[in-house]
N, C-alpha and C. Protein backbone atom coordinates (compact mmCIF):
# COMPACT_ATOMS: atom_id res chain seq x y z
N UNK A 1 0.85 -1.18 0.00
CA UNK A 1 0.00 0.00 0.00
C UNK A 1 0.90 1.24 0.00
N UNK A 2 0.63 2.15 -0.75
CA UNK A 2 1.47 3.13 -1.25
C UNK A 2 0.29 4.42 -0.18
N UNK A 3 1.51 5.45 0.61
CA UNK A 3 0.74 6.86 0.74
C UNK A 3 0.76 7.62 -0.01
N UNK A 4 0.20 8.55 0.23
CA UNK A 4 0.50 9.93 -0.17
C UNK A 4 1.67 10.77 0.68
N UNK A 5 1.99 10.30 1.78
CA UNK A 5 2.94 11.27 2.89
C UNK A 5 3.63 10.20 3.22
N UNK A 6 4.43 10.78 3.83
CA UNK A 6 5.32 10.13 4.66
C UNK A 6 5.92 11.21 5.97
N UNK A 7 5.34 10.11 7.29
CA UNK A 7 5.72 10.85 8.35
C UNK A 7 7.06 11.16 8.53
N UNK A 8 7.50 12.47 9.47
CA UNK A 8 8.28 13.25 9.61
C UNK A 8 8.63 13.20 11.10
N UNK A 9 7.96 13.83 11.56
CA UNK A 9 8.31 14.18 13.19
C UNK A 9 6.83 14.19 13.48
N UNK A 10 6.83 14.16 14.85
CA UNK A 10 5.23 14.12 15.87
C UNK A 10 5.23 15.78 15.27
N UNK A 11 3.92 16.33 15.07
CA UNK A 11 4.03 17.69 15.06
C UNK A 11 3.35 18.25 16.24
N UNK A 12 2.38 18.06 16.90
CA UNK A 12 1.74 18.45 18.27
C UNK A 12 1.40 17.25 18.98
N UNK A 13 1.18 17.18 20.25
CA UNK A 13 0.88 16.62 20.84
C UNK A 13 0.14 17.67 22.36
N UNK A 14 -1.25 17.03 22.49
CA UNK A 14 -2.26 17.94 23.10
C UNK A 14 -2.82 17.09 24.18
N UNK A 15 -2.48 17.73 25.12
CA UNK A 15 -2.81 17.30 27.02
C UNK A 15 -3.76 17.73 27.50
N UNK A 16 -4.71 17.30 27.95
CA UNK A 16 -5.70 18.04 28.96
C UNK A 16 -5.15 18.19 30.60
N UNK A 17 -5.10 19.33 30.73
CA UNK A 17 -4.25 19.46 32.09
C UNK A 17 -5.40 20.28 33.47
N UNK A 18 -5.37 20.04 34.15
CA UNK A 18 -6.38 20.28 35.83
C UNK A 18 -6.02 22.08 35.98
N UNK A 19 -5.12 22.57 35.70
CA UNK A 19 -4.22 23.90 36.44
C UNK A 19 -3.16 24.14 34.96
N UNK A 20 -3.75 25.10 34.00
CA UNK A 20 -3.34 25.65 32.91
C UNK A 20 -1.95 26.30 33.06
N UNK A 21 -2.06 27.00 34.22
CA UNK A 21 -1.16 28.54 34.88
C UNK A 21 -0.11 27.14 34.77
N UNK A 22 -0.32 26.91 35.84
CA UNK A 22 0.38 25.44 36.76
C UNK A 22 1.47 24.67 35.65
N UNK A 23 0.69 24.24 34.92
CA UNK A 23 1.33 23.27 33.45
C UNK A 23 2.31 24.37 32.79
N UNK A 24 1.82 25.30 32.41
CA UNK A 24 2.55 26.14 31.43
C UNK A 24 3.89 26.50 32.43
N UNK A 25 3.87 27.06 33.51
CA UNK A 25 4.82 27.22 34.45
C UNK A 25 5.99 25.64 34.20
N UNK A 26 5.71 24.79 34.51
CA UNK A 26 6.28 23.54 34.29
C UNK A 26 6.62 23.30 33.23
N UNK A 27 6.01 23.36 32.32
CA UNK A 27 6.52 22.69 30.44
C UNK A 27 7.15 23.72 30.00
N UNK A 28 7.33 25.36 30.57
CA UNK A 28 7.94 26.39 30.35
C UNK A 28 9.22 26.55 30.92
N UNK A 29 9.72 26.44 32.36
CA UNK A 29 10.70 26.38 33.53
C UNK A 29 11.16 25.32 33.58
N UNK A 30 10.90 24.09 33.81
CA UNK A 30 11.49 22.90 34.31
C UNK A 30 11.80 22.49 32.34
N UNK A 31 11.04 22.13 31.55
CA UNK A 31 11.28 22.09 29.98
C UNK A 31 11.91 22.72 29.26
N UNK A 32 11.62 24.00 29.61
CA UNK A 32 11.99 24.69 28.74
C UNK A 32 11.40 25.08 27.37
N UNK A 33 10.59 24.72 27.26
CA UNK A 33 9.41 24.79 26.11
C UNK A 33 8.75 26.35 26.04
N UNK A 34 8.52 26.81 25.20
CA UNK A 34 7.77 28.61 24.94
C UNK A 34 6.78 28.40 24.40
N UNK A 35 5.54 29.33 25.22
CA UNK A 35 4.55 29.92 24.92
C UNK A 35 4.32 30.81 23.32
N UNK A 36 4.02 30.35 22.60
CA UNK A 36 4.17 30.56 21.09
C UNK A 36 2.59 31.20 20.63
N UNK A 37 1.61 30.58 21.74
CA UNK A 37 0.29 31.37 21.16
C UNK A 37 -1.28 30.60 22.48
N UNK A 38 -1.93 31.79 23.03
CA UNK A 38 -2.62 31.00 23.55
C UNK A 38 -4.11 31.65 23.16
N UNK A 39 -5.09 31.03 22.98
CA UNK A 39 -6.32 30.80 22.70
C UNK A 39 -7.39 30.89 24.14
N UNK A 40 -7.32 31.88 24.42
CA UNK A 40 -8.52 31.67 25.86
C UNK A 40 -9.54 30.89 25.70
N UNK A 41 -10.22 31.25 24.31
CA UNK A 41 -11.85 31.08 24.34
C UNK A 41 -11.53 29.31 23.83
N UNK A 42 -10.47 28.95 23.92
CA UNK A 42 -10.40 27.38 23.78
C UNK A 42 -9.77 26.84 25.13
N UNK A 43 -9.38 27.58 26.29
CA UNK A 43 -8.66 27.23 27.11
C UNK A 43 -7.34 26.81 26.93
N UNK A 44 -6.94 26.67 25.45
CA UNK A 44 -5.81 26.26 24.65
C UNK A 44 -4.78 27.07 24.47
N UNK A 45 -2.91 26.40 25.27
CA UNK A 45 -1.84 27.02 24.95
C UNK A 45 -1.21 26.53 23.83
N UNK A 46 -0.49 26.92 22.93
CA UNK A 46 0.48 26.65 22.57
C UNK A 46 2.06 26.40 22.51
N UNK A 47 2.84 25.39 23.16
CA UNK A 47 3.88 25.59 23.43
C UNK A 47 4.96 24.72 22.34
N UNK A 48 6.18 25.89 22.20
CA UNK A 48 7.31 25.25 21.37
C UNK A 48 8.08 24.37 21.84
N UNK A 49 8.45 23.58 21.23
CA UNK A 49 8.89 21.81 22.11
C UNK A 49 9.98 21.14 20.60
N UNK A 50 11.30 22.53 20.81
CA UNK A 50 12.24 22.17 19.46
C UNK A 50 11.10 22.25 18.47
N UNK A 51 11.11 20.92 17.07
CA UNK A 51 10.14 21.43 15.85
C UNK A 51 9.08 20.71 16.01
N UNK A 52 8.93 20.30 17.66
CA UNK A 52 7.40 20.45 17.78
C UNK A 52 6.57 21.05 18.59
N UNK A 53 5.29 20.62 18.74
CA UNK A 53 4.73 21.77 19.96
C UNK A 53 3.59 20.67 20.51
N UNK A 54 3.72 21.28 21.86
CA UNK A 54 3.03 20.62 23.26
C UNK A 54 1.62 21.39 23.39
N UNK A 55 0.55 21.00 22.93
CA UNK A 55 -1.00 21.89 23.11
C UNK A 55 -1.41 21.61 24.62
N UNK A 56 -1.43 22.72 25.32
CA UNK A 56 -2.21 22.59 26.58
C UNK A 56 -3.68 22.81 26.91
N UNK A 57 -4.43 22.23 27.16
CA UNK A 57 -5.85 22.44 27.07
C UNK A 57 -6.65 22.51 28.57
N UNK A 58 -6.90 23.14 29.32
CA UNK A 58 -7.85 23.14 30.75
C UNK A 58 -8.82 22.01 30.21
N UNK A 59 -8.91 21.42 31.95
CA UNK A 59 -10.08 20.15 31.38
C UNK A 59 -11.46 20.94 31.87
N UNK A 60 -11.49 22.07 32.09
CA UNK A 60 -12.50 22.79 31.95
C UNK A 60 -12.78 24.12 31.43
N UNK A 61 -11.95 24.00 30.48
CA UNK A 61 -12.07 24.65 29.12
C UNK A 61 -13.17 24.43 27.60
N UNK A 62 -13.12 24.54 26.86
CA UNK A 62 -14.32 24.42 25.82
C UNK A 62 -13.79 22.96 25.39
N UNK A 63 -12.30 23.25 25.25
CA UNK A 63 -11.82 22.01 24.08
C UNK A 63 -11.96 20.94 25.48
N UNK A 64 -10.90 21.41 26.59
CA UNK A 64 -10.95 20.46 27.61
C UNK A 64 -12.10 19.56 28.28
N UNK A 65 -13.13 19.96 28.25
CA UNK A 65 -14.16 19.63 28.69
C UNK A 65 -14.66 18.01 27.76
N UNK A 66 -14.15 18.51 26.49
CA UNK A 66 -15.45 17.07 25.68
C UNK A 66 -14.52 16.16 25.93
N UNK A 67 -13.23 16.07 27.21
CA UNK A 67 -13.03 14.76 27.01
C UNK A 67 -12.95 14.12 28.21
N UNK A 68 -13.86 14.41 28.98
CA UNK A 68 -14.46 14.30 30.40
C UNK A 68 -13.55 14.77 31.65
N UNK A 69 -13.28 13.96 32.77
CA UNK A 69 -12.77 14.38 34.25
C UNK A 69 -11.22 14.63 33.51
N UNK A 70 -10.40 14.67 34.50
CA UNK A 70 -8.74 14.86 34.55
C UNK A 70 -8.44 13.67 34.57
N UNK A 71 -7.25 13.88 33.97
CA UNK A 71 -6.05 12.05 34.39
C UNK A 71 -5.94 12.25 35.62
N UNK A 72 -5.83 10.92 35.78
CA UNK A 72 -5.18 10.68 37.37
C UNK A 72 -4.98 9.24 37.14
N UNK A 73 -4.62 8.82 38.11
CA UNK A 73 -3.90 7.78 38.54
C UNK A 73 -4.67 6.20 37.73
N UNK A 74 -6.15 6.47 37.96
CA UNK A 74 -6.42 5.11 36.71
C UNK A 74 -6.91 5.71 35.52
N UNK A 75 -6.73 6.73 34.99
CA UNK A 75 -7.06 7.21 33.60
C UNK A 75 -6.24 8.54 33.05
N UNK A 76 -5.56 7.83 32.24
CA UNK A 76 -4.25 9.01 31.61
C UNK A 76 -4.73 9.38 30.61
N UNK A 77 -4.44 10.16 30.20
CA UNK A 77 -4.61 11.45 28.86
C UNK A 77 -3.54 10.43 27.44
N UNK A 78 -2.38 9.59 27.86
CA UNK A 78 -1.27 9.30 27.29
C UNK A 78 -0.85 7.97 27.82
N UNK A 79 0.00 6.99 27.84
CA UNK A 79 0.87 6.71 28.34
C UNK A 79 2.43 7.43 28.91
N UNK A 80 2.68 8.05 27.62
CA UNK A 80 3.53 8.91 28.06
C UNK A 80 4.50 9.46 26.64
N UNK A 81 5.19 11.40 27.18
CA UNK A 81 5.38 11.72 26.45
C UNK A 81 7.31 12.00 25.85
N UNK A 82 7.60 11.15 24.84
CA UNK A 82 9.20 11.69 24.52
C UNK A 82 9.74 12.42 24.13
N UNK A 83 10.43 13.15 24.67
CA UNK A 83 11.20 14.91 24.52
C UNK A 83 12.68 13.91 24.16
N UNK A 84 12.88 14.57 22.80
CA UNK A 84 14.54 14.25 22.41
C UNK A 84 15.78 15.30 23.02
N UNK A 85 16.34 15.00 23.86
CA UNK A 85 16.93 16.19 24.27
C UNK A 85 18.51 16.24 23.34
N UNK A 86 19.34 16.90 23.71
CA UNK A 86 20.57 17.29 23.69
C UNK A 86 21.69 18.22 24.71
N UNK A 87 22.52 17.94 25.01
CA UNK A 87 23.36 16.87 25.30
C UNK A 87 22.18 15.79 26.51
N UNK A 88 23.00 14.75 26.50
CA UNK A 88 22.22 13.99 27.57
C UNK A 88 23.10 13.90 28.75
N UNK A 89 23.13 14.34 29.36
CA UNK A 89 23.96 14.31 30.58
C UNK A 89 23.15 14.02 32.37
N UNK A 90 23.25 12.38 31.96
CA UNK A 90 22.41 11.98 33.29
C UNK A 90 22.26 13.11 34.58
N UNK A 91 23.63 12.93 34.93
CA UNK A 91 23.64 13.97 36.53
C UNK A 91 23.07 15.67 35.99
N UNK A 92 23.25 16.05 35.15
CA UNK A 92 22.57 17.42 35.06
C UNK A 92 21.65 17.25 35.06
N UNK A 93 20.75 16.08 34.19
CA UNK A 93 18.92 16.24 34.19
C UNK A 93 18.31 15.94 35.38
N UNK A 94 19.11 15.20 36.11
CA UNK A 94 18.49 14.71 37.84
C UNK A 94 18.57 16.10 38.31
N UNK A 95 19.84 16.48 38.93
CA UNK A 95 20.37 17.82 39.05
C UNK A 95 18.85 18.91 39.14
N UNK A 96 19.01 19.41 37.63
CA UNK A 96 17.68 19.97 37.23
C UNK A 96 16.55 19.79 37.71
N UNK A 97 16.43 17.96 37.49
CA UNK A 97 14.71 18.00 38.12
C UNK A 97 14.52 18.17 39.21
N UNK A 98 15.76 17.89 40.36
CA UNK A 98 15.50 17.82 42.05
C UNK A 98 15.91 19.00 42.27
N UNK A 99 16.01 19.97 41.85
CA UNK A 99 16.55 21.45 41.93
C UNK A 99 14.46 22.05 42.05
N UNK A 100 13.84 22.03 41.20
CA UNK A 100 12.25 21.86 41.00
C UNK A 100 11.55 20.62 41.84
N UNK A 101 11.90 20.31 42.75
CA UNK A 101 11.50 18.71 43.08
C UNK A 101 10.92 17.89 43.00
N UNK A 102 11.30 17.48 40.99
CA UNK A 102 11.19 16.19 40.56
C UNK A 102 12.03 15.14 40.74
N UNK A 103 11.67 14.04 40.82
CA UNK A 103 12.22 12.97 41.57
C UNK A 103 12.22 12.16 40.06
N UNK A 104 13.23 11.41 39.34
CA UNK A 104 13.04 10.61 38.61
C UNK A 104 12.52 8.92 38.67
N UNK A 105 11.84 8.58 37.93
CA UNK A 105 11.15 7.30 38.24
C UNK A 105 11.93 6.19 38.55
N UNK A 106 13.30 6.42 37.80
CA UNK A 106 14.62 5.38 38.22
C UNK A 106 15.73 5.99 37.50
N UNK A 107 16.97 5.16 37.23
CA UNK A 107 18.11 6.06 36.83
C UNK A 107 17.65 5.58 35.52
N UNK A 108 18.62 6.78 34.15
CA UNK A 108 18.67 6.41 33.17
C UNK A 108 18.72 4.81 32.30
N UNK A 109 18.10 4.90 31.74
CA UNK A 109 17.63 2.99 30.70
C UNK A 109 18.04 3.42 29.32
N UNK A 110 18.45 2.08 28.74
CA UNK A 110 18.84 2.50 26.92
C UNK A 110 17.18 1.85 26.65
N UNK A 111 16.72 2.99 25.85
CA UNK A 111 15.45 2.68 25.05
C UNK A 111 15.52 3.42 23.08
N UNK A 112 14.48 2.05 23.33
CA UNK A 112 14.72 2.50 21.70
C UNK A 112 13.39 3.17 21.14
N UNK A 113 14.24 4.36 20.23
CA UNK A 113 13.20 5.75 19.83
C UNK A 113 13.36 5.70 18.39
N UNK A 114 13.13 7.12 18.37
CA UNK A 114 13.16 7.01 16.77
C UNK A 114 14.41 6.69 15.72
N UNK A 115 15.46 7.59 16.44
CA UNK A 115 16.73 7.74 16.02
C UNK A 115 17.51 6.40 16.75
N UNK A 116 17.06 4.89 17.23
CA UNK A 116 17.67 4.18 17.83
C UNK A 116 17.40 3.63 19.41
N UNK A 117 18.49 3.19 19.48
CA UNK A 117 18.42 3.05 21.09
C UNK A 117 19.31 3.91 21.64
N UNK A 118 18.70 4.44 22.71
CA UNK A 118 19.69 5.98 23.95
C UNK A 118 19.02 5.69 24.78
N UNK A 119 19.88 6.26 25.63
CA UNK A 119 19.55 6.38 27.10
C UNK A 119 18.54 7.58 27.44
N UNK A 120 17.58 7.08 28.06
CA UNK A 120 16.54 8.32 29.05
C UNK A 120 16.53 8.01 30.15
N UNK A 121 14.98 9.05 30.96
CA UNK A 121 15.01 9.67 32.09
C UNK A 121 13.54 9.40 31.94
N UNK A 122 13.22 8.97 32.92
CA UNK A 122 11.02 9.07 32.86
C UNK A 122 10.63 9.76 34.62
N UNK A 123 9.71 10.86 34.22
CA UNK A 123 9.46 11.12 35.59
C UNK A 123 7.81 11.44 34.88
N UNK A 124 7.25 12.53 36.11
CA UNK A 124 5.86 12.88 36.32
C UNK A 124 5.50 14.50 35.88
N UNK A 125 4.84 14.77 35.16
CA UNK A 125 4.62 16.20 35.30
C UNK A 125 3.52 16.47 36.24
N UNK A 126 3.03 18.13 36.47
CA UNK A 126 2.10 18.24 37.73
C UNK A 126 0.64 17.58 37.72
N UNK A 127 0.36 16.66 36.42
CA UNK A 127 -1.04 16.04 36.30
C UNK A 127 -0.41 14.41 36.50
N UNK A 128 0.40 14.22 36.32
CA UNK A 128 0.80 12.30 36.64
C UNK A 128 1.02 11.92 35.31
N UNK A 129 0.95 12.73 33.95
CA UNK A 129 1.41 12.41 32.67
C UNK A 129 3.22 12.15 32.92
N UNK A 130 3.31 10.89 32.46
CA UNK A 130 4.97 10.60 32.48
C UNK A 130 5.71 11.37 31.18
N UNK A 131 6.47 11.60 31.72
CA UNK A 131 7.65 12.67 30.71
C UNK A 131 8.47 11.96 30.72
N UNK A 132 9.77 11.00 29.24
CA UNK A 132 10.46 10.34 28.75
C UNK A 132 11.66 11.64 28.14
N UNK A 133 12.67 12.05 28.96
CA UNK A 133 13.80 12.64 28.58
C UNK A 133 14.66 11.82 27.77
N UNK A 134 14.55 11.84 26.23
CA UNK A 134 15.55 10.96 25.74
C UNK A 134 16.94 11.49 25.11
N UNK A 135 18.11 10.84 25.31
CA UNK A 135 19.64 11.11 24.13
C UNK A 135 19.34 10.82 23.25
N UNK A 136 20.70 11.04 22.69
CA UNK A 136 20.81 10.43 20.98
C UNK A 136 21.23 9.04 20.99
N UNK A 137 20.99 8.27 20.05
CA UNK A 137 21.16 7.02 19.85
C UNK A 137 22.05 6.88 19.85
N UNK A 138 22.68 5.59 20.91
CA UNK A 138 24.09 4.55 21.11
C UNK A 138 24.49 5.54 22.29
N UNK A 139 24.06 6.76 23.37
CA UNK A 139 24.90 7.08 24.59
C UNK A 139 25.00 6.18 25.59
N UNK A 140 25.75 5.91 25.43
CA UNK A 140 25.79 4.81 26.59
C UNK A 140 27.10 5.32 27.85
């Protein structure tokens, strides 16, 4: 079966989050990700995430709303989301997160992504969505 396209990169990926302020503070500060455009009357942020972007949505917002309560603990929005980073430098990203006091889920694992197998980092953002800090393929 032949397409018409051929995928590229994730281009958005869109969260329903409990505390808008809250999230954007976090995917902004601790990420590092920018506010690129926000939409009130959708409850909807836009954030830059390298050449892609992270949509934030209130779950009691217009958009947030049609997709019922908040994640929590038995119902996630995701399994979970992978940020390709650069450099990967285990002790700085711990560093970083317990500086904000995120706690990582365990030490760095070689997992395999797009570009291969590298080493990441999996922790929690402020709704319980897991965040996957990944290297470049073969850091070992």
């Amino acid at each position: 079966m032949t397409r018409p396209f051929d995928v590229q990169r994730i281009d958005h990926l869109v969260l329903r989050v409990r505390d808008l302020s809250r999230s954007i503070v976090f995917y902004g500060d601790v990420l590092g990700c920018q506010v690129v455009r926000t939409r009130e009357h959708l409850g909807l942020v836009h954030l830059r995430a390298g050449a892609s972007m992270i949509d934030l949505v209130s779950v009691d917002g217009t958009l947030g709303a049609r997709g019922g309560g908040p994640a929590g603990a038995e119902g996630r929005n995701v399994d979970h989301l992978c940020l390709r980073i650069e450099p990967f430098d285990e002790s700085a990203v711990v560093a970083h997160l317990a500086g904000v006091g995120i706690v990582p889920d365990g030490p760095a694992e070689m997992n395999f992504g797009a570009e291969g197998d590298g080493l990441s980092l999996y922790f929690r953002d402020p709704d319980g969505n897991t965040i996957e800090l990944k290297g470049p393929a073969g850091g070992a």
